[in-house]
Protein backbone atom coordinates (compact mmCIF):
# COMPACT_ATOMS: atom_id res chain seq x y z
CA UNK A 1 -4.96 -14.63 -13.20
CA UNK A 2 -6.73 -17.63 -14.49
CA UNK A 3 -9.71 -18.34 -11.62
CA UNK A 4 -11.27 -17.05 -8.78
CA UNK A 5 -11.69 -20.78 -8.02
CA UNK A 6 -9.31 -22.17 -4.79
CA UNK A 7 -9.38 -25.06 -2.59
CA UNK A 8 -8.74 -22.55 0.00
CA UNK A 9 -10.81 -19.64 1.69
CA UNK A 10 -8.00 -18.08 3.39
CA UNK A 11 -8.90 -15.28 5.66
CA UNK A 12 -6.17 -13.05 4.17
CA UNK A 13 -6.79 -12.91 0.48
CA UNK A 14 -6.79 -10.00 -1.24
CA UNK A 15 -8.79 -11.07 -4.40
CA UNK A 16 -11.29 -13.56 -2.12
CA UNK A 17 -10.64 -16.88 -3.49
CA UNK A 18 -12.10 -20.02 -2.33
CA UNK A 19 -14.12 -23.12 -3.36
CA UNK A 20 -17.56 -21.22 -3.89
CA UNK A 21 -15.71 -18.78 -6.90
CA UNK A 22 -16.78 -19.71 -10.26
CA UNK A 23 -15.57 -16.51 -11.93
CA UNK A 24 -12.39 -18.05 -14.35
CA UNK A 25 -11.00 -16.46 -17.38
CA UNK A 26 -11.98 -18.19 -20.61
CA UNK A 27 -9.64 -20.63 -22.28
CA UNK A 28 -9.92 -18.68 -25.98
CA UNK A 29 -9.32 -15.74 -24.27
CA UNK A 30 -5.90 -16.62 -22.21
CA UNK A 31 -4.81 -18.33 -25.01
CA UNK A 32 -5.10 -15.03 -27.60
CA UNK A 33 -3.68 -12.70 -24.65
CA UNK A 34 -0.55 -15.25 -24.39
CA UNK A 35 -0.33 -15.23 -28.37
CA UNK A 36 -0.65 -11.33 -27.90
CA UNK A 37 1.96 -11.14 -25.01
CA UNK A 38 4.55 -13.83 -26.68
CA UNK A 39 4.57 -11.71 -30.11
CA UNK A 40 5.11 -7.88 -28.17
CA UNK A 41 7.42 -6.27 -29.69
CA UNK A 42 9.10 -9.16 -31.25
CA UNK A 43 9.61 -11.01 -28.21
CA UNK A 44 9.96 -8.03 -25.39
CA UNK A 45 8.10 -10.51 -22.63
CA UNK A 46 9.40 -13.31 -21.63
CA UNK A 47 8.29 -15.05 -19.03
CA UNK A 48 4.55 -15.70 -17.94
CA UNK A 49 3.11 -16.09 -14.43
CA UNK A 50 -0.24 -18.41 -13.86
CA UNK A 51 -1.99 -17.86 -10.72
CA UNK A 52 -5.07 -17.38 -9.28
CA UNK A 53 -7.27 -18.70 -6.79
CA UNK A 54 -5.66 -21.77 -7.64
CA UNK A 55 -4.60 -22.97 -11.28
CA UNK A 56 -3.99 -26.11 -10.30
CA UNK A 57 -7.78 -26.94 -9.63
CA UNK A 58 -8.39 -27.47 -13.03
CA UNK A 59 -4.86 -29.94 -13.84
CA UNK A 60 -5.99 -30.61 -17.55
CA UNK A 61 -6.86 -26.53 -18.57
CA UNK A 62 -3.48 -25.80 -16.82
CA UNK A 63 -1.50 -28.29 -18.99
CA UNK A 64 -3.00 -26.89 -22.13
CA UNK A 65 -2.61 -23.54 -21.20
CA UNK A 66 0.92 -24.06 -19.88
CA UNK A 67 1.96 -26.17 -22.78
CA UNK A 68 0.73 -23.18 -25.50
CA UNK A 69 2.77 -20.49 -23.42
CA UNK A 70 5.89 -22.61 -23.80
CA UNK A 71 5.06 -23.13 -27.26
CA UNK A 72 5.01 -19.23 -28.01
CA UNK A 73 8.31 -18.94 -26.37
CA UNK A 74 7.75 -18.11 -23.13
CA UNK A 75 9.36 -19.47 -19.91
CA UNK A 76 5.86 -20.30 -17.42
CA UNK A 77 5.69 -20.52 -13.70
CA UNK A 78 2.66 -21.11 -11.63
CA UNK A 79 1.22 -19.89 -8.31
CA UNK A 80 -0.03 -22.51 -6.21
CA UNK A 81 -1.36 -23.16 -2.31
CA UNK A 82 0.66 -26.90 -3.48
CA UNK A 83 -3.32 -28.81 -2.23
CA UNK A 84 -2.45 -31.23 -4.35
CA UNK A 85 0.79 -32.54 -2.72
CA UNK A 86 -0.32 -34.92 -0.27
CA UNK A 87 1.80 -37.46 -0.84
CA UNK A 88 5.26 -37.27 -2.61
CA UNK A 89 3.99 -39.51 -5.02
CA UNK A 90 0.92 -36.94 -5.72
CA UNK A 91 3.45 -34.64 -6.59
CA UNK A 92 5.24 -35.67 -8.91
CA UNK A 93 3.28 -37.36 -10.81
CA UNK A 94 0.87 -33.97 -10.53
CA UNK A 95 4.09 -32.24 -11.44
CA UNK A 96 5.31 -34.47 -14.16
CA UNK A 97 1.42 -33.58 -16.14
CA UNK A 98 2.88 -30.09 -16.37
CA UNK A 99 6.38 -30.28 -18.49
CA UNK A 100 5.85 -26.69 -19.55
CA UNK A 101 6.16 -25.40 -16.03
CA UNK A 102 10.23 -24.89 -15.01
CA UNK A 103 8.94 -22.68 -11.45
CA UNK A 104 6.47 -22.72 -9.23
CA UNK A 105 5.46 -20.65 -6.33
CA UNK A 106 4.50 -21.81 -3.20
CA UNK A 107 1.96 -19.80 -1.30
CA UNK A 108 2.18 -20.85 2.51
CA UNK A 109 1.90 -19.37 5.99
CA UNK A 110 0.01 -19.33 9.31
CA UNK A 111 -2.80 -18.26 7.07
CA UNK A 112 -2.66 -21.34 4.62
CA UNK A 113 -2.01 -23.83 7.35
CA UNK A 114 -4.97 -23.63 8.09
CA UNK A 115 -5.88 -25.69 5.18
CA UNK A 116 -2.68 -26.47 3.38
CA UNK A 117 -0.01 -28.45 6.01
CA UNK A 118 3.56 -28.11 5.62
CA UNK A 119 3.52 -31.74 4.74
CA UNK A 120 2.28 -30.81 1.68
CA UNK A 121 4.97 -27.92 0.92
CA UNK A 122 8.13 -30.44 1.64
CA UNK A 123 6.38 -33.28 -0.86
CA UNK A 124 5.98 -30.26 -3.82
CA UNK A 125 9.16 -29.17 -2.61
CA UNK A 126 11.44 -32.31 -2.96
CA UNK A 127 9.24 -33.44 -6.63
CA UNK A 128 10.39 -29.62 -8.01
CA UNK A 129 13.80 -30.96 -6.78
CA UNK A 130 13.85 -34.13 -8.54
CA UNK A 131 12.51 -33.07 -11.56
CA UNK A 132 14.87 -30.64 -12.00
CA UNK A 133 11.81 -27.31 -11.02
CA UNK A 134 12.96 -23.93 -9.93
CA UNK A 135 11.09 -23.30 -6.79
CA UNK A 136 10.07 -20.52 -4.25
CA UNK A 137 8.38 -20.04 -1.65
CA UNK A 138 5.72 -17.08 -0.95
CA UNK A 139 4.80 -16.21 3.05
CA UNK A 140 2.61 -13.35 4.32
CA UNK A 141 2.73 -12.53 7.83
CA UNK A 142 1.64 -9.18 9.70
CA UNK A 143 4.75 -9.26 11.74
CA UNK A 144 7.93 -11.17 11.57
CA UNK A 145 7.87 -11.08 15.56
CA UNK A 146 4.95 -12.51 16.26
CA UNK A 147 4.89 -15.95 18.01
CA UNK A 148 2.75 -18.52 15.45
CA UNK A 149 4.80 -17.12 12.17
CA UNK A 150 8.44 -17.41 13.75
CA UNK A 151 6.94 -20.90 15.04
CA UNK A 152 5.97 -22.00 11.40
CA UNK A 153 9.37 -19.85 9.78
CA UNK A 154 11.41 -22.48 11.61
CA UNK A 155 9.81 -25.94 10.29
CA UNK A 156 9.61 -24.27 7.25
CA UNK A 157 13.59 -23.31 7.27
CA UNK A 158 14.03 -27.03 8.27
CA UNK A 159 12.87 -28.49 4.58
CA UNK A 160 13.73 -25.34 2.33
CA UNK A 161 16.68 -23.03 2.10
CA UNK A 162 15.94 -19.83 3.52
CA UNK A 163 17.11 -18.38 0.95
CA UNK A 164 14.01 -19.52 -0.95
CA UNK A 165 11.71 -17.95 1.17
CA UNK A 166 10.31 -14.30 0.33
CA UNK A 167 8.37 -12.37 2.98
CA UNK A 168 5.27 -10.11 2.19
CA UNK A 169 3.62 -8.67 4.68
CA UNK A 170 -0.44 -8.89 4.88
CA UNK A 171 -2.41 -6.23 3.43
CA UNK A 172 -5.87 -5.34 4.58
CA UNK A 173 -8.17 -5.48 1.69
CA UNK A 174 -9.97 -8.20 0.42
CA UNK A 175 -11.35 -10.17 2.45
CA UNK A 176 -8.32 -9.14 5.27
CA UNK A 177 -10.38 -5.97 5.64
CA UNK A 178 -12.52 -8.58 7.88
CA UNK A 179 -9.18 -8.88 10.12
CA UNK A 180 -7.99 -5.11 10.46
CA UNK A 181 -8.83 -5.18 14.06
CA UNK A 182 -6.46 -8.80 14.54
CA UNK A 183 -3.50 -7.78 12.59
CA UNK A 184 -0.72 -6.67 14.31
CA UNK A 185 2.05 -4.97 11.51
CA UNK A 186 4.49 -2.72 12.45
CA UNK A 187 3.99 1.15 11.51
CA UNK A 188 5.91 3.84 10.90
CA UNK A 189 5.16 8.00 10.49
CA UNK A 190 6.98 7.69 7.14
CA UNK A 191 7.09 4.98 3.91
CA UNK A 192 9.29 2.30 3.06
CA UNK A 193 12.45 4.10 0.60
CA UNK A 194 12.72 1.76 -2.01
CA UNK A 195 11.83 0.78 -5.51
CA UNK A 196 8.26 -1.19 -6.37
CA UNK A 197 9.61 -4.32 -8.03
CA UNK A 198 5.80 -5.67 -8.57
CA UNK A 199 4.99 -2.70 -11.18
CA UNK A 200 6.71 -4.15 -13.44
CA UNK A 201 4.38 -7.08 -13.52
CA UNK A 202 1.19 -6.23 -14.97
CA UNK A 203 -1.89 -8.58 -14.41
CA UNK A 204 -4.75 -9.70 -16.18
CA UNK A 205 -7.54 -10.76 -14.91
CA UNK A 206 -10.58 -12.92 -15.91
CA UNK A 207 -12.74 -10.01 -16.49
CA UNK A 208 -10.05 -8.11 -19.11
CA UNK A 209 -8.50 -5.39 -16.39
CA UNK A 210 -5.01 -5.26 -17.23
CA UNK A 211 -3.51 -3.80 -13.83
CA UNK A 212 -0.27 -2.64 -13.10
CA UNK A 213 0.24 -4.93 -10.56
CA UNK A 214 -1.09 -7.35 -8.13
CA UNK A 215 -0.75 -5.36 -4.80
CA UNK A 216 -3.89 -3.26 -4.19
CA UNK A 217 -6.11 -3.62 -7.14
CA UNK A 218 -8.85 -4.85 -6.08
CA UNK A 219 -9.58 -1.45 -4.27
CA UNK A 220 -8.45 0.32 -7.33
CA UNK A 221 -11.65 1.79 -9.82
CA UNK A 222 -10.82 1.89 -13.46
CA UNK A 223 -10.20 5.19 -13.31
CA UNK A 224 -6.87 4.60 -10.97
CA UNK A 225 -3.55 5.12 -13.40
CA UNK A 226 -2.39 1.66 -11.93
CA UNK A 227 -5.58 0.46 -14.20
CA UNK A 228 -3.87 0.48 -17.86
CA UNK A 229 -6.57 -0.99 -19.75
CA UNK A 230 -9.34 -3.83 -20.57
CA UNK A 231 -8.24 -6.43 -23.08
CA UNK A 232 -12.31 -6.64 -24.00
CA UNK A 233 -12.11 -3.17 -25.18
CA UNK A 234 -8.43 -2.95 -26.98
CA UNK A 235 -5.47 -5.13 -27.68
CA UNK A 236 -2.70 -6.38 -25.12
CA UNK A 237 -0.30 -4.07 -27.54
CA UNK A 238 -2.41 -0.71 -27.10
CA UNK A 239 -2.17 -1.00 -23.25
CA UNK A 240 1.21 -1.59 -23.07
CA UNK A 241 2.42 0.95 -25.52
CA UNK A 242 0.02 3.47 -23.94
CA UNK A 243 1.59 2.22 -20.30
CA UNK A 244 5.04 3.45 -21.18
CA UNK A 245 3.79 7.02 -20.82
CA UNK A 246 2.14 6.30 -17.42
CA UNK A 247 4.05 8.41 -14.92
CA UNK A 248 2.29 7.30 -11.96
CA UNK A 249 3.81 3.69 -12.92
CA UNK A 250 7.31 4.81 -13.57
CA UNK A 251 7.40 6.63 -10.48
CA UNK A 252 6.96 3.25 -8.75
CA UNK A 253 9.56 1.31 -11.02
CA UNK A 254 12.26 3.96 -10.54
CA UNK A 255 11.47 5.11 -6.89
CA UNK A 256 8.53 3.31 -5.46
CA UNK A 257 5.51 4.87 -3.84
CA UNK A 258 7.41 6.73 -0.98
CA UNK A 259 8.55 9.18 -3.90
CA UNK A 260 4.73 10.52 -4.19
CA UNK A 261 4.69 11.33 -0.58
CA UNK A 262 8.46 13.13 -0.77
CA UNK A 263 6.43 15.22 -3.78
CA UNK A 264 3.75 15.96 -1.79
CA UNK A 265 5.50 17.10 1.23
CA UNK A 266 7.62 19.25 -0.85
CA UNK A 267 4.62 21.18 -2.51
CA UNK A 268 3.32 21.71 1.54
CA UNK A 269 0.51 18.71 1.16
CA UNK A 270 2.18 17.07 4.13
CA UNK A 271 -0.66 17.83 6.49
CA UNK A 272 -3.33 15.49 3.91
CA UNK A 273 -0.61 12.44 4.34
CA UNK A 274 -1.92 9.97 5.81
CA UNK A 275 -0.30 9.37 9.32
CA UNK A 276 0.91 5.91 9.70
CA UNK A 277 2.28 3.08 7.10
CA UNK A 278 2.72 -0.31 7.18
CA UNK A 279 6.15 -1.06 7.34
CA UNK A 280 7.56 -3.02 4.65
CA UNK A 281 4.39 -2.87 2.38
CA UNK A 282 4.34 -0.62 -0.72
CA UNK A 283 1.17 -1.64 -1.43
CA UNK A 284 0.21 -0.46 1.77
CA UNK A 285 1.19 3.27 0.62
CA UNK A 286 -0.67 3.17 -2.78
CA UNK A 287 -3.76 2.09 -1.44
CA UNK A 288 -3.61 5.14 1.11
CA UNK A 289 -2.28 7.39 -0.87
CA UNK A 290 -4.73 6.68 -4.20
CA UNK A 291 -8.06 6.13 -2.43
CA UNK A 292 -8.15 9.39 -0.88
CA UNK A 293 -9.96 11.59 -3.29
CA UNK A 294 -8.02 14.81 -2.51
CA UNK A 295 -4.36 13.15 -2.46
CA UNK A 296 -4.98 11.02 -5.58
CA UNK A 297 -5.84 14.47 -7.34
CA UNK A 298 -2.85 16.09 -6.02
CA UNK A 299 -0.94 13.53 -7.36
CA UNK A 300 -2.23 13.76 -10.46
CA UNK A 301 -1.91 16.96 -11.06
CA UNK A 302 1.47 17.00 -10.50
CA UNK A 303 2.27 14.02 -12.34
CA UNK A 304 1.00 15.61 -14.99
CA UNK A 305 3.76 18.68 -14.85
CA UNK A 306 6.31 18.78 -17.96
CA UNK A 307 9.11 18.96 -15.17
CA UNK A 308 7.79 15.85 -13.42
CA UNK A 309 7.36 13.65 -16.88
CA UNK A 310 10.90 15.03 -17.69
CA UNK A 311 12.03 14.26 -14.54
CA UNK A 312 10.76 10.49 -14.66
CA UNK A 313 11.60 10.14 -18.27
CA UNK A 314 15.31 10.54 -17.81
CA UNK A 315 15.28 8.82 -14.86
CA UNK A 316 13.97 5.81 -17.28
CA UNK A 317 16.48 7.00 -20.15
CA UNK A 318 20.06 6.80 -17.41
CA UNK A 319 19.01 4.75 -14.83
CA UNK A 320 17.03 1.51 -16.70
CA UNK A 321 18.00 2.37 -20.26
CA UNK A 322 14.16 2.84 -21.50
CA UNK A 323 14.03 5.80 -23.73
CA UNK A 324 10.39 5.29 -24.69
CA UNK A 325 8.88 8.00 -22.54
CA UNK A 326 11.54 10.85 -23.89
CA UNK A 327 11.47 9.50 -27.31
CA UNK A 328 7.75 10.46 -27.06
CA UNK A 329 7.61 13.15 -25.23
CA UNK A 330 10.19 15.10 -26.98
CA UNK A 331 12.24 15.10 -23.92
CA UNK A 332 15.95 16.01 -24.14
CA UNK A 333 18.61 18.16 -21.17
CA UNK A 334 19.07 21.40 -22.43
CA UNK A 335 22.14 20.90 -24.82
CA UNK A 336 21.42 17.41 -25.66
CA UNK A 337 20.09 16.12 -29.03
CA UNK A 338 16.09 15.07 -28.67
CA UNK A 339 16.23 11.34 -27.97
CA UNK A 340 13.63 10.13 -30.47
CA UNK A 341 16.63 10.79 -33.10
CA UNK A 342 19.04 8.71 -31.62
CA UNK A 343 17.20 5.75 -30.34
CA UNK A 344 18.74 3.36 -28.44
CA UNK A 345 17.89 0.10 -30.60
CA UNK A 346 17.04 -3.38 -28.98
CA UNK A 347 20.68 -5.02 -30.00
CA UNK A 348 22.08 -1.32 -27.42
């Protein structure tokens, strides 16, 4: 996350961008922590993400830093409200200033209309096409029924495949905690069944927080276990080697956060739960879940079980091939050698 700098002071932002943000990461520092990430493990990451606020406000610091990630091997995309599309010729030749960058994300909705047109998303649209860009498009709604997002769904379905489109639905932090009484999402007594595909995208941010993702953090203290480290106090490598023992995060790769409630119920917590969840939101769940003093130390403690980490650890070792957490925890099935001496290599 390079700024807090946007052109934008969209009412539903969860990190509370806009135009009066100064807070940006420095350009020695991104450019070590890409270094760090590129040489992982001999080339475990691959890909980068730049986003903000708005990268693109600063064009020449997003070409350097753009150019040096492709450099160290990594493919780069960028996150982007696409402000600087006005004209199809503004976009390319914006576009064509960034030869690093094969995808960029789109950020639009009823929310960024109100400062962003779609105008703006067909010109960036149509330069990523003839310049040869992969391209998506990001929209946050709170419902998919209501009248002003299936209004702006359709115009945008009339200049980019739907296919292209991904659907998030708004969460209410940041500064949407100012909205909670306008939004209208969908509920439901129990939690979205289905894997958490954002924890396995960790974030930095300006400040050093390496996060496990970009859903709820900023509601999350640094005590959270979605909080794996701060790059001013140890090295990209520490946090990630130290994250592949995180449980809590796991959980959410292999099950998502629906599993902690299934836990809970089954030890007779079921009567802390909280209520209501927003439908199709994980992030939704974590927040509730891990703000709540008493649940969040439920959780913990069981997380912290030998049966649980063995449970999540094999999970890891069948299901996604990542023998890391039994390797170091000793793990094995009864009958079954110890996994640390027969480690799957990185050619398996």
């Amino acid at each position: 996350m390079l700024t807090y700098r946007c052109s934008n002071s969209c009412p539903h932002c969860i990190v509370e961008a806009g135009p009066t943000r100064k807070k940006k990461m420095a350009l020695g520092s991104v450019l070590g922590w890409i270094d760090d990430a590129a040489a992982y493990r001999r080339n475990k990451i691959r890909s980068i993400s730049l986003t903000g606020g708005e990268p693109f406000y600063d064009l020449q610091t997003l070409a350097l830093i753009s150019d040096h990630a492709c450099n160290a091997g990594l493919s780069v995309s960028v996150e982007t409200n696409a402000a600087w599309a006005p004209t199809l010729e503004q976009a390319l030749s914006t576009l064509q200033e960034l030869p690093a960058i094969r995808t960029i994300i789109i950020s639009s909705d009823v929310y960024h209309q109100q400062f962003v047109p779609i105008e703006n998303i067909h010109n960036a649209v149509i330069a990523a096409e003839l310049l040869g860009l992969n391209y998506h498009i990001a929209v946050t709604t709170d419902n998919e029924k209501e009248e002003a997002y299936c209004s702006f769904r359709e115009c945008l379905e009339r200049i980019v495949d739907p296919a292209r489109i991904s659907i998030a639905v708004t969460l209410p932090t940041g500064r949407a905690r100012k909205l909670v009484r306008r939004l209208r999402q969908q509920t439901s007594p129990e939690p979205d069944t289905s894997a958490c595909m954002r924890a396995s995208t960790p974030v930095i941010f300006p400040d050093g927080r390496v996060m496990a993702c970009m859903g709820s953090m900023p509601t999350h203290p640094a005590s959270d276990p979605l909080c794996l480290g701060n790059l001013r106090k140890e090295s990209l490598e520490s946090v990630l080697e130290r994250a592949e023992t995180n449980p809590m995060l796991h959980l959410l790769r292999l099950w998502g956060p629906h599993r902690m409630v299934t836990i809970l119920k089954s030890r007779g917590h079921g009567d802390i739960l909280p209520k209501r969840y927003i439908r199709g939101c994980h992030c939704d769940i974590c927040t509730k879940l891990l703000s709540e003093k008493q649940i969040a130390g439920r959780i913990a403690e069981i997380l912290d079980e030998p049966k649980t980490r063995a449970d999540i650890a094999f999970a890891r070792l069948y299901g996604l091939n990542e023998p890391e957490m039994a390797e170091r925890f000793h793990i094995a099935p009864p009958g079954q050698p110890d996994p640390s001496e027969n480690r799957l290599g990185p050619e398996t």
